[in-house]
PDB file of N, CA and C in Angstrom:
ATOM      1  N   UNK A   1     -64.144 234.161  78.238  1.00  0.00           N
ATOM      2  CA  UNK A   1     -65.025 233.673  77.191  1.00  0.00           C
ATOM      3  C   UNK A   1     -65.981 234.797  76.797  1.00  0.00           C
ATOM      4  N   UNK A   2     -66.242 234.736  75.623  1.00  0.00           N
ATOM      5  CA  UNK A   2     -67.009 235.960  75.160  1.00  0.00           C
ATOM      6  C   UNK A   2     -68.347 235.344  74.116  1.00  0.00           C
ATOM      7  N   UNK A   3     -69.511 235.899  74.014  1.00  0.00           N
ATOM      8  CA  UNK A   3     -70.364 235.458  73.215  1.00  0.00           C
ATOM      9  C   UNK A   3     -70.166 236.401  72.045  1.00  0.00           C
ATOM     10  N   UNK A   4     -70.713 235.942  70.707  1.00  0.00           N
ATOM     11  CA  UNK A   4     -70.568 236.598  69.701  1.00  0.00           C
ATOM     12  C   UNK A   4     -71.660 236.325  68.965  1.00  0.00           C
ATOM     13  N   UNK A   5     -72.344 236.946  67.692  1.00  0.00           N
ATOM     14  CA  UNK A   5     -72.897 236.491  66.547  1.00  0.00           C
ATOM     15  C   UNK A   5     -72.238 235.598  65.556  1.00  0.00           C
ATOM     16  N   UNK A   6     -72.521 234.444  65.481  1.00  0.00           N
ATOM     17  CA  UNK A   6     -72.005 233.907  64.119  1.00  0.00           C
ATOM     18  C   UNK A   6     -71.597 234.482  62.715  1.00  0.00           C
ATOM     19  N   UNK A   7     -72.560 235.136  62.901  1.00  0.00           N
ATOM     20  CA  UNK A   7     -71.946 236.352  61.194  1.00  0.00           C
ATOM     21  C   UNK A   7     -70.729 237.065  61.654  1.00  0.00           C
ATOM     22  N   UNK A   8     -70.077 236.724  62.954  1.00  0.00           N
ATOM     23  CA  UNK A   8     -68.681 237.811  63.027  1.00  0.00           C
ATOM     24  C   UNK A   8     -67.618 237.076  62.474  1.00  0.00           C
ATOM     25  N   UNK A   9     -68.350 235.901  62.263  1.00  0.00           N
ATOM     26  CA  UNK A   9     -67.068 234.856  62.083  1.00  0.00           C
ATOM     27  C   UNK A   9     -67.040 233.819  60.922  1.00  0.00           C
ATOM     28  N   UNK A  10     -68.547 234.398  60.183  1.00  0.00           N
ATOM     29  CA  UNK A  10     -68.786 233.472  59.113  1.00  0.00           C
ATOM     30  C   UNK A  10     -69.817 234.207  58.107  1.00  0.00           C
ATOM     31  N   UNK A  11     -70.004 233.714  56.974  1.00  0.00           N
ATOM     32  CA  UNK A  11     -70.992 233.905  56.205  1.00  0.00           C
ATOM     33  C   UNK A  11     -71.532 232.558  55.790  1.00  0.00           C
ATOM     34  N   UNK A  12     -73.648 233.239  55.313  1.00  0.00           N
ATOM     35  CA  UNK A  12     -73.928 231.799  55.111  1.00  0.00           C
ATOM     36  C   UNK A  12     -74.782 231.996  53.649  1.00  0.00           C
ATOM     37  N   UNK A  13     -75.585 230.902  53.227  1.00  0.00           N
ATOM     38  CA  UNK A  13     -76.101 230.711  52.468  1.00  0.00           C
ATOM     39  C   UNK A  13     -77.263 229.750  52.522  1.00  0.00           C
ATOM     40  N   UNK A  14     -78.177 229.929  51.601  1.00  0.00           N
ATOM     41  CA  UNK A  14     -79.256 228.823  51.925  1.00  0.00           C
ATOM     42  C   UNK A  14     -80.226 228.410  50.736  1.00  0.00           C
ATOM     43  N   UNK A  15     -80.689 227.108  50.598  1.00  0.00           N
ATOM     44  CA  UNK A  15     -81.750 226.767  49.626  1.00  0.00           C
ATOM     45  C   UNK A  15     -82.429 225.772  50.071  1.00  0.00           C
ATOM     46  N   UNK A  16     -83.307 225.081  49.337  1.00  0.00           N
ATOM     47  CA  UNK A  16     -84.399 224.332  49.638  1.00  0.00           C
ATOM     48  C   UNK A  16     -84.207 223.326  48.544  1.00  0.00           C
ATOM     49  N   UNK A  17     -84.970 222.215  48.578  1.00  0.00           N
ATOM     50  CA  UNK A  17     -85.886 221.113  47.934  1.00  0.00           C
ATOM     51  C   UNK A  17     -86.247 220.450  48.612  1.00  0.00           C
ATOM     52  N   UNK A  18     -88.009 220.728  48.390  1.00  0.00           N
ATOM     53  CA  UNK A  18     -88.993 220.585  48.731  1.00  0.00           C
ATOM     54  C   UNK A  18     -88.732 220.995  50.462  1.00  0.00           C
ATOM     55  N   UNK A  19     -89.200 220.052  51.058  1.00  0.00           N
ATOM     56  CA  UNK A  19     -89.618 220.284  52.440  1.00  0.00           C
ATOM     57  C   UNK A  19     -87.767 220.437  53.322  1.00  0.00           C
ATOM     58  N   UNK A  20     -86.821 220.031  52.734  1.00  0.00           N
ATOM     59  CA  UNK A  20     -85.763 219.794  53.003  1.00  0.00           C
ATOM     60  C   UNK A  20     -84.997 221.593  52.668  1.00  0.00           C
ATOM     61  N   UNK A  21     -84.438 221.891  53.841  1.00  0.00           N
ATOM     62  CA  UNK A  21     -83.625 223.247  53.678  1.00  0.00           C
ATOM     63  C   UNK A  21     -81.647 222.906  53.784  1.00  0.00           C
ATOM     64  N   UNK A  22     -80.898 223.448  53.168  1.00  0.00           N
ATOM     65  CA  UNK A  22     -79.685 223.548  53.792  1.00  0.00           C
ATOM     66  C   UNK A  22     -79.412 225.106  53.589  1.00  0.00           C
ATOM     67  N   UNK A  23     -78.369 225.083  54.725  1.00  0.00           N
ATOM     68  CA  UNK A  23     -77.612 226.177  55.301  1.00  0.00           C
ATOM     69  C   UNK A  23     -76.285 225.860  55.016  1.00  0.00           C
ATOM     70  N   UNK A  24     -75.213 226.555  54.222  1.00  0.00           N
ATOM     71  CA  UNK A  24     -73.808 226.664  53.910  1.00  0.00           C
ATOM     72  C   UNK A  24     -73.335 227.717  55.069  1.00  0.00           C
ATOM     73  N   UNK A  25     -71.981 227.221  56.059  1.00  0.00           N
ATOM     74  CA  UNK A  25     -71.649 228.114  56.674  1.00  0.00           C
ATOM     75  C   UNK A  25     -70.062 228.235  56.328  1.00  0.00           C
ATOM     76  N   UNK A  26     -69.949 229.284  56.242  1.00  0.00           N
ATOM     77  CA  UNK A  26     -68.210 229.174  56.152  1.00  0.00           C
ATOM     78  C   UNK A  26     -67.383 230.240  56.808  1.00  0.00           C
ATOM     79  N   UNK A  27     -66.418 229.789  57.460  1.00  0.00           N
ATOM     80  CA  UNK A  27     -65.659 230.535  57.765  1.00  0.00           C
ATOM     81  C   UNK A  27     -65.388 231.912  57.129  1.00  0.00           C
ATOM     82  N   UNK A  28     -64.593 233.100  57.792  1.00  0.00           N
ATOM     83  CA  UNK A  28     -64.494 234.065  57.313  1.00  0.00           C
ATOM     84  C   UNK A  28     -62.657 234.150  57.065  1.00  0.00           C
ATOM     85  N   UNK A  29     -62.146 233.547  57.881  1.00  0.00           N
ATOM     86  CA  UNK A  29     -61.144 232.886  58.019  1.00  0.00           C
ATOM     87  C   UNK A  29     -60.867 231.570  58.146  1.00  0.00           C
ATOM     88  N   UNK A  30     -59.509 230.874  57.785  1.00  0.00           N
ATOM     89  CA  UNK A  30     -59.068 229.233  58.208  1.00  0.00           C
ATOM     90  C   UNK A  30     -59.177 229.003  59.570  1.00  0.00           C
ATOM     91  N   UNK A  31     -58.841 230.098  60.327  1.00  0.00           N
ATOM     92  CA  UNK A  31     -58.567 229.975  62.126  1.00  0.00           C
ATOM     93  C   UNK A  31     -60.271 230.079  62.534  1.00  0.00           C
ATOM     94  N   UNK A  32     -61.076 230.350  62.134  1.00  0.00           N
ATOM     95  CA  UNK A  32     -62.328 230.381  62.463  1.00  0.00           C
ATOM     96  C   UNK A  32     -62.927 228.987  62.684  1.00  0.00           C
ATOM     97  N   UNK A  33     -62.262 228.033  61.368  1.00  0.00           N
ATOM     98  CA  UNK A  33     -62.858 226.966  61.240  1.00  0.00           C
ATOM     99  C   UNK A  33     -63.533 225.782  62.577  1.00  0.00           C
ATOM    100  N   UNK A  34     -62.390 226.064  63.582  1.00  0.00           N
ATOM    101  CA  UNK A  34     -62.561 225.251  64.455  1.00  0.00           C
ATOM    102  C   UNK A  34     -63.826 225.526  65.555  1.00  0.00           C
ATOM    103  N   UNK A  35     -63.498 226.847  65.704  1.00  0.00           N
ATOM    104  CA  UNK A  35     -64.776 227.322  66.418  1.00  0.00           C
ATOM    105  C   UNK A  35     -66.168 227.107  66.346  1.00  0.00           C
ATOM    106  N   UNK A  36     -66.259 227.117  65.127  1.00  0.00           N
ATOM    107  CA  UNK A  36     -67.498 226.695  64.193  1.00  0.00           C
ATOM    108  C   UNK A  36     -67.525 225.643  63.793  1.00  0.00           C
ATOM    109  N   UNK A  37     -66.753 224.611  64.282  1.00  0.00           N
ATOM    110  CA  UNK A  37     -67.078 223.221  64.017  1.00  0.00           C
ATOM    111  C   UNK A  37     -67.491 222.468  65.569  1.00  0.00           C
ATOM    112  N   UNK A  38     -66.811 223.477  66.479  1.00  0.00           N
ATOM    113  CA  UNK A  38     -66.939 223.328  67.988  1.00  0.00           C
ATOM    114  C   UNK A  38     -68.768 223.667  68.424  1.00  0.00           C
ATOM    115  N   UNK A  39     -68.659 225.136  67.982  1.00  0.00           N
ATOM    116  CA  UNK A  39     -69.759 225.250  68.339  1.00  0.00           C
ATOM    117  C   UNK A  39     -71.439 225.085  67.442  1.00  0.00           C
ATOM    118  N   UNK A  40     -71.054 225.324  65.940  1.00  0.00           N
ATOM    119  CA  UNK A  40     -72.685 225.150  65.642  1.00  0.00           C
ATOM    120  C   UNK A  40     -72.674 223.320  65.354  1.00  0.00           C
ATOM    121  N   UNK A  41     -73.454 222.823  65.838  1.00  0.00           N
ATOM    122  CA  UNK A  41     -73.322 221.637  65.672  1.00  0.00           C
ATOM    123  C   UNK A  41     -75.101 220.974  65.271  1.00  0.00           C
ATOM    124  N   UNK A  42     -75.283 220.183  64.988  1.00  0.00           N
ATOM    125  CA  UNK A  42     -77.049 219.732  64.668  1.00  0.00           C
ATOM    126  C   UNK A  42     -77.816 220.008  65.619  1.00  0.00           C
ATOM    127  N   UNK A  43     -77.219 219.849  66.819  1.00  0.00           N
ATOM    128  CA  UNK A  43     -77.836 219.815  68.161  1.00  0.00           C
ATOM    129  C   UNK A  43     -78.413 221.189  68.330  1.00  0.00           C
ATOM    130  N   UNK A  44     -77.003 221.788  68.572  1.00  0.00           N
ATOM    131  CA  UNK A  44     -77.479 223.443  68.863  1.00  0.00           C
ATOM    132  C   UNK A  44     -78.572 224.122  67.862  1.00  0.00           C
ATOM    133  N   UNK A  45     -78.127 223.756  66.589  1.00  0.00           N
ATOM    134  CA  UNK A  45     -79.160 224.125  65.655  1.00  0.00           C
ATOM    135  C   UNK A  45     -80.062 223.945  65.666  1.00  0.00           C
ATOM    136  N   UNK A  46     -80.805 222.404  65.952  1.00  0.00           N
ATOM    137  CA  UNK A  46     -81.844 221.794  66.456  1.00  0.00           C
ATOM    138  C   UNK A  46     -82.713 222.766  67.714  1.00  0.00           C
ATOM    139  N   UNK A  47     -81.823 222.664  68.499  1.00  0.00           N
ATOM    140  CA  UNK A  47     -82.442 223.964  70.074  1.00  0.00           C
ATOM    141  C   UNK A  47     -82.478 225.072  69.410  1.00  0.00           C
ATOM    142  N   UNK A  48     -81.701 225.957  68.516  1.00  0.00           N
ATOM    143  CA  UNK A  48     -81.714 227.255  67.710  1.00  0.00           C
ATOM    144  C   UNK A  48     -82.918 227.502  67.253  1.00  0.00           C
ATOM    145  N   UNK A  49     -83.800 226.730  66.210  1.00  0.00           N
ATOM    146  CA  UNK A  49     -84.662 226.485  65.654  1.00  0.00           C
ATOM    147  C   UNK A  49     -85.880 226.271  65.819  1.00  0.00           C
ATOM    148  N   UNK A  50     -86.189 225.600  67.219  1.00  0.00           N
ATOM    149  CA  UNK A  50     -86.930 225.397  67.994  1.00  0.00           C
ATOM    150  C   UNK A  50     -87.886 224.346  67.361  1.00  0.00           C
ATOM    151  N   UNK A  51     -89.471 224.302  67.391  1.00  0.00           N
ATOM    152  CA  UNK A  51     -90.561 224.092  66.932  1.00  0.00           C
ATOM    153  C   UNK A  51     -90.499 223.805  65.354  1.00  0.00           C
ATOM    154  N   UNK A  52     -89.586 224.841  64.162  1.00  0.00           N
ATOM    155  CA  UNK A  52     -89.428 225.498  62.895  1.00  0.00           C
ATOM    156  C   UNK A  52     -89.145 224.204  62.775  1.00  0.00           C
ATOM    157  N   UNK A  53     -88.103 223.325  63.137  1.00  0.00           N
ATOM    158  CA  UNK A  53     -87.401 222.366  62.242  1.00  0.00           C
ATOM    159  C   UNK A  53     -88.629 220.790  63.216  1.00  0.00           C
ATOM    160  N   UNK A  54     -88.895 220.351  62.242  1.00  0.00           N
ATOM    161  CA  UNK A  54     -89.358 218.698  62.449  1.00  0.00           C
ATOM    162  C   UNK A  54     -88.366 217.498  62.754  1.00  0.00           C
ATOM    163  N   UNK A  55     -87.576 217.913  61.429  1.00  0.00           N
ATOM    164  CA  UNK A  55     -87.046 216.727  61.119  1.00  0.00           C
ATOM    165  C   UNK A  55     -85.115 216.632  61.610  1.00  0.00           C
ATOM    166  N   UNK A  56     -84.508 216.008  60.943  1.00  0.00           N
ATOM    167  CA  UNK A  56     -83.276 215.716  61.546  1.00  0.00           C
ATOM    168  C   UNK A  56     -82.563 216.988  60.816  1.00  0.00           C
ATOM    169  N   UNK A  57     -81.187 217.404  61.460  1.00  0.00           N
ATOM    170  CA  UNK A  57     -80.396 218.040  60.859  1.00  0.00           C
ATOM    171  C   UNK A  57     -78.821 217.041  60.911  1.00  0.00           C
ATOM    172  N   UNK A  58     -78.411 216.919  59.628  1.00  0.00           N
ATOM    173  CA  UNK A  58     -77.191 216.402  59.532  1.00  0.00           C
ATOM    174  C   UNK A  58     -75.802 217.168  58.638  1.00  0.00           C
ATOM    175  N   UNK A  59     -75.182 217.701  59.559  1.00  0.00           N
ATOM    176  CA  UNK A  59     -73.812 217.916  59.536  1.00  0.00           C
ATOM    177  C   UNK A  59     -72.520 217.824  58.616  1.00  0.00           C
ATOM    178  N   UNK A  60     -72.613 218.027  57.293  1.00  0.00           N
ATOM    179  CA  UNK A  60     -71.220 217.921  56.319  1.00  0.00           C
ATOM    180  C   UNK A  60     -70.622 218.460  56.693  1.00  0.00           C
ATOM    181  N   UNK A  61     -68.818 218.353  56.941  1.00  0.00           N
ATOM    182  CA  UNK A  61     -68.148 218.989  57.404  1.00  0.00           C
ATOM    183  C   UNK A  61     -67.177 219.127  55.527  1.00  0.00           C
ATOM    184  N   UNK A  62     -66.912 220.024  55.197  1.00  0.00           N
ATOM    185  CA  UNK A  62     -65.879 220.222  54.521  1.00  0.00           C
ATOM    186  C   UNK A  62     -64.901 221.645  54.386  1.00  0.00           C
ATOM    187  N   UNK A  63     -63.804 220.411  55.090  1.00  0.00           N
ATOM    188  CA  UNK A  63     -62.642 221.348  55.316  1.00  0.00           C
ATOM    189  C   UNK A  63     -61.506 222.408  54.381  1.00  0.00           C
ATOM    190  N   UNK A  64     -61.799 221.592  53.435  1.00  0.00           N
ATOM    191  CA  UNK A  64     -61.183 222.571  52.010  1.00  0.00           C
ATOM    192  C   UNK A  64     -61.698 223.248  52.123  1.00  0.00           C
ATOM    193  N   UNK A  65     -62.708 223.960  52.354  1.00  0.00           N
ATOM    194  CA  UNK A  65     -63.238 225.491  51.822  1.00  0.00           C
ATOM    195  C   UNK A  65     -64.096 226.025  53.118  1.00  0.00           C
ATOM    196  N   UNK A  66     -62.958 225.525  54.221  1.00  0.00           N
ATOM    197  CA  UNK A  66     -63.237 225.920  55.706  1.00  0.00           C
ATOM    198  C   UNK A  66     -65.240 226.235  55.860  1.00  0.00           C
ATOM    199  N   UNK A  67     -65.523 225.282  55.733  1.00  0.00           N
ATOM    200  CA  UNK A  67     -67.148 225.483  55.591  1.00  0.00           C
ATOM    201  C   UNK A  67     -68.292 223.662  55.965  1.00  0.00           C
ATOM    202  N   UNK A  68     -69.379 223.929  56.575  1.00  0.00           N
ATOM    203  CA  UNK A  68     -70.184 223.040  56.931  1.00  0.00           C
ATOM    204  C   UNK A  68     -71.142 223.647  55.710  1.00  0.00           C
ATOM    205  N   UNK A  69     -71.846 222.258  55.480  1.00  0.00           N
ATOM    206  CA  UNK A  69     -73.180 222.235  54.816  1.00  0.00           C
ATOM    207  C   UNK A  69     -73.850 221.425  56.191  1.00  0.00           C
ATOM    208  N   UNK A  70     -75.271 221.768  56.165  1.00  0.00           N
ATOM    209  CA  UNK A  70     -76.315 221.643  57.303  1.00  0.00           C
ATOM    210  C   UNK A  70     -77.705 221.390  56.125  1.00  0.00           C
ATOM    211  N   UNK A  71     -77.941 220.168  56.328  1.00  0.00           N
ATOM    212  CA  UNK A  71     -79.527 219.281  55.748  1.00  0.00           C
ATOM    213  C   UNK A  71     -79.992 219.709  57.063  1.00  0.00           C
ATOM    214  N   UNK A  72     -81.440 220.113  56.275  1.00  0.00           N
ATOM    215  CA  UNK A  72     -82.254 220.116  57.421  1.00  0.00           C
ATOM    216  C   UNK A  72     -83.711 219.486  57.147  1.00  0.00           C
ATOM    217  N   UNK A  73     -83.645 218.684  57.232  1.00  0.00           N
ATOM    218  CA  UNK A  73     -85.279 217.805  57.043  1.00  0.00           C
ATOM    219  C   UNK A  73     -86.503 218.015  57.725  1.00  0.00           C
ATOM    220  N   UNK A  74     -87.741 218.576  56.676  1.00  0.00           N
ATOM    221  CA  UNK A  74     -89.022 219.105  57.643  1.00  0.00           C
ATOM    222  C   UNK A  74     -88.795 220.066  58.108  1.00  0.00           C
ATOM    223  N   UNK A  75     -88.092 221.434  57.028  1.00  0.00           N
ATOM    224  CA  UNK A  75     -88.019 222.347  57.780  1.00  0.00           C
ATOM    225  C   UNK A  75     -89.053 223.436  57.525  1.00  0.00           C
ATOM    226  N   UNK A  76     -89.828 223.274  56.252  1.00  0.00           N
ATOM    227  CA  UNK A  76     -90.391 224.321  55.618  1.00  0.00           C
ATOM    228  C   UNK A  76     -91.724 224.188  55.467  1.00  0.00           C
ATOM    229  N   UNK A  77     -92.195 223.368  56.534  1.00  0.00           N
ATOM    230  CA  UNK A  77     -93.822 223.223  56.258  1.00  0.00           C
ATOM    231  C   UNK A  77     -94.412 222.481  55.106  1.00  0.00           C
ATOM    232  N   UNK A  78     -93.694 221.546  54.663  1.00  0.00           N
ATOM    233  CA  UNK A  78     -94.434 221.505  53.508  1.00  0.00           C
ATOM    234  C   UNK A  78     -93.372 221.390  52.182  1.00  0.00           C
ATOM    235  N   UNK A  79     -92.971 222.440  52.224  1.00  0.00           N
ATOM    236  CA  UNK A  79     -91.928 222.986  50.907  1.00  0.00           C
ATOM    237  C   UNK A  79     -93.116 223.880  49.931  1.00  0.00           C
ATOM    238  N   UNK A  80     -92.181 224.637  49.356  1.00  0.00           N
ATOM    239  CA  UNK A  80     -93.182 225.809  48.694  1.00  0.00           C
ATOM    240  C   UNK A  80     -94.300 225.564  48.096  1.00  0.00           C
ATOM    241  N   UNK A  81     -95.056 224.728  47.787  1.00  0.00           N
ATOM    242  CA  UNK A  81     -96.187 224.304  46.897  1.00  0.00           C
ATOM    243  C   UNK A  81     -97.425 224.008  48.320  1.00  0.00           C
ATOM    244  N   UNK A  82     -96.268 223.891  49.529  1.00  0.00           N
ATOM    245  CA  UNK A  82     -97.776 223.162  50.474  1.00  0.00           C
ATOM    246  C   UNK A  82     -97.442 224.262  51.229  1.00  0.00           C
ATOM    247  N   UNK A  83     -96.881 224.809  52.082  1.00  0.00           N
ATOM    248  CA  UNK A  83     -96.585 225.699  52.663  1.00  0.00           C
ATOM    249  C   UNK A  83     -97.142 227.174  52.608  1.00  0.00           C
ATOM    250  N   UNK A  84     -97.317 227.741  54.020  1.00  0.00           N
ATOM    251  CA  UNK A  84     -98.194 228.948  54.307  1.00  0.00           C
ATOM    252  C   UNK A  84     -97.073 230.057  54.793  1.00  0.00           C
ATOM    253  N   UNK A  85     -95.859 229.365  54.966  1.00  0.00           N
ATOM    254  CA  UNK A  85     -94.888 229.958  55.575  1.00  0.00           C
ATOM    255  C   UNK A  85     -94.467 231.507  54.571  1.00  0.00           C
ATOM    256  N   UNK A  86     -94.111 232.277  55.379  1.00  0.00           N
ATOM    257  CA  UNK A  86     -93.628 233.374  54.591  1.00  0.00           C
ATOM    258  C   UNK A  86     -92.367 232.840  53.383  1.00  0.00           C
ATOM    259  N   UNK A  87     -91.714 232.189  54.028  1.00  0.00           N
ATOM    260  CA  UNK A  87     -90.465 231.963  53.377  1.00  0.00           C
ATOM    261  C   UNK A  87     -90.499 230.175  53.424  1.00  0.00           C
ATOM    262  N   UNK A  88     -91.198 229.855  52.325  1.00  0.00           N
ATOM    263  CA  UNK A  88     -91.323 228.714  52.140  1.00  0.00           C
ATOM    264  C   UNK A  88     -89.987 227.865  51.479  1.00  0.00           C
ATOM    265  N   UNK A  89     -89.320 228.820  50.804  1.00  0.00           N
ATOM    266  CA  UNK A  89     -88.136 228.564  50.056  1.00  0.00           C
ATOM    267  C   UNK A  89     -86.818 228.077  50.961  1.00  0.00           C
ATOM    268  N   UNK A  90     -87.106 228.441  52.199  1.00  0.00           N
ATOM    269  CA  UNK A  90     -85.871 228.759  52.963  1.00  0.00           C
ATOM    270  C   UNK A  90     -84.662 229.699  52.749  1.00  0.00           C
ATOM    271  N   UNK A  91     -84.796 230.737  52.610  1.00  0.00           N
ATOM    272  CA  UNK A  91     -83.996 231.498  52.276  1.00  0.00           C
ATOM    273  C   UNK A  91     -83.459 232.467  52.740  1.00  0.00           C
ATOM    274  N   UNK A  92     -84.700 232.580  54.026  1.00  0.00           N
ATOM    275  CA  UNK A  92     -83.804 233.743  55.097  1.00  0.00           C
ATOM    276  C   UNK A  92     -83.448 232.390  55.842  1.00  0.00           C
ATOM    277  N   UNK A  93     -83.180 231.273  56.187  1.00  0.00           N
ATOM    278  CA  UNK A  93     -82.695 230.390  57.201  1.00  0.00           C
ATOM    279  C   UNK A  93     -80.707 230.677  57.562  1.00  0.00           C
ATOM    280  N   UNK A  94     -80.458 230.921  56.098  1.00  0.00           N
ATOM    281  CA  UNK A  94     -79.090 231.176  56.362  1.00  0.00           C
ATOM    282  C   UNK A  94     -78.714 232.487  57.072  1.00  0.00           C
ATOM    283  N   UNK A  95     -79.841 233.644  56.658  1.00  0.00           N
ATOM    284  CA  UNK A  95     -79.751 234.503  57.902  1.00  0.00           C
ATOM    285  C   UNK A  95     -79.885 234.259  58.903  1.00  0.00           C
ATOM    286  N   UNK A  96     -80.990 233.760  59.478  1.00  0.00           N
ATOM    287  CA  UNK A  96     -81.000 233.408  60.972  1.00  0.00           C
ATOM    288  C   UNK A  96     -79.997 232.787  61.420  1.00  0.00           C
ATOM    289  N   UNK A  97     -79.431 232.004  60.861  1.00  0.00           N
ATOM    290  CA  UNK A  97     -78.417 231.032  60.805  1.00  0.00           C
ATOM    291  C   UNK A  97     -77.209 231.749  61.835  1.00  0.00           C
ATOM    292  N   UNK A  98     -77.160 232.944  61.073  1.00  0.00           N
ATOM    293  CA  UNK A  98     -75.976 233.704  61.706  1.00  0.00           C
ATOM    294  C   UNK A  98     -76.246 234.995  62.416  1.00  0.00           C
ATOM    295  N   UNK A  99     -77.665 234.841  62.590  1.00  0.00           N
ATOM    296  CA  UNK A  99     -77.628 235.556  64.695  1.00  0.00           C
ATOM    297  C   UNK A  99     -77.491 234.846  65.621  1.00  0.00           C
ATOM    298  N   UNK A 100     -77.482 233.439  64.966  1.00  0.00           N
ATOM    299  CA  UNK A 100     -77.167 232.548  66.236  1.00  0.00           C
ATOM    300  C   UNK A 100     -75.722 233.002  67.292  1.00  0.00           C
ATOM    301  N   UNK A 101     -76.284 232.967  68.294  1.00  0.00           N
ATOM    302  CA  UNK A 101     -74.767 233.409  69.360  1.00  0.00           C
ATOM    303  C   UNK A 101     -73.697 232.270  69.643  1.00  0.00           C
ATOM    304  N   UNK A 102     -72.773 232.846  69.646  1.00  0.00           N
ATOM    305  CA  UNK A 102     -71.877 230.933  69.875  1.00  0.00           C
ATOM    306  C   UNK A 102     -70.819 231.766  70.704  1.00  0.00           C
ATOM    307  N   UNK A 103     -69.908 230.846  71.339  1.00  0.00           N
ATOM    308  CA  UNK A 103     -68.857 231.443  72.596  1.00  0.00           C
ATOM    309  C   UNK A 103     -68.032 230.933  72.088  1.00  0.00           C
ATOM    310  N   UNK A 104     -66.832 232.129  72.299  1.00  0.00           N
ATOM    311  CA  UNK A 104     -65.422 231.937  72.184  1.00  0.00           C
ATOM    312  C   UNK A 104     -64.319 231.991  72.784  1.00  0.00           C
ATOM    313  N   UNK A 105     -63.335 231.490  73.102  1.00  0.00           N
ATOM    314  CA  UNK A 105     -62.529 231.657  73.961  1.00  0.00           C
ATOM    315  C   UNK A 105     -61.654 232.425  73.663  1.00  0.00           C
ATOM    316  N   UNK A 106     -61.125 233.408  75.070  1.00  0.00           N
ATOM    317  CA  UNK A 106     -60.203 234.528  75.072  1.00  0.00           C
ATOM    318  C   UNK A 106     -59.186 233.858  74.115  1.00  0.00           C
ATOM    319  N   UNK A 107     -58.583 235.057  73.042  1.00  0.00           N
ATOM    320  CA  UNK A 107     -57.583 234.666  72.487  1.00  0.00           C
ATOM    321  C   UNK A 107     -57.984 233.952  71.027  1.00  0.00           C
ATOM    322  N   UNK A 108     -59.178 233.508  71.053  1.00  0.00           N
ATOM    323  CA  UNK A 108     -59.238 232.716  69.839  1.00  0.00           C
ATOM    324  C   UNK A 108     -59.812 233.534  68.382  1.00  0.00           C
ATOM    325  N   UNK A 109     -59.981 234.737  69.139  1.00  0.00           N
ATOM    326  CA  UNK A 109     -60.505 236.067  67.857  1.00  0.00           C
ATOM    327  C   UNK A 109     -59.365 236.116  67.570  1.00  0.00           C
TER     328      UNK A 109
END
């Protein structure tokens, strides 16, 4: 088993409204898909995030375009109008998104 960065195996994306952030993750490949449905999950993200996120994170899975969408509720302080946060927008979140470390099993690169 090996640990990796998520960006080895995906790219992401990210936006806001209001206090609410999502994160687009997608595969870099079809064979990736599973890994990344295995491992980033609300939970982990939730522990990833720490303190940052309030509120719930819920999970779209869509498989056509080997990719999760991730709601994240109460993530931004506020949302840009109330917020002190550097990045009130959420917009580096999809970066962070993908230093997250996740494990893979021999063979599955």
């Amino acid at each position: 088993m090996a640990e990796i960065y998520l960006n080895d195996i995906a790219h992401g994306r990210s936006g806001d409204k209001g206090d609410t952030s999502n994160v687009c993750v997608y595969a870099r490949k079809p064979e990736y898909y599973k890994i990344i449905e295995r491992e980033v999950t609300p939970e982990k993200l939730k522990a990833y995030f720490g303190d940052m996120v309030k509120g719930k994170i819920t999970r779209y899975d869509v498989p056509s375009l080997n990719g999760f969408n991730f709601v994240i509720k109460h993530a931004l302080g506020g949302g840009a109008t109330m917020s002190l946060r550097l990045d009130s927008l959420g917009k580096s979140m999809g970066s962070a998104v993908m230093r997250m470390k996740i494990h893979v099993e021999d063979g599955e690169l």
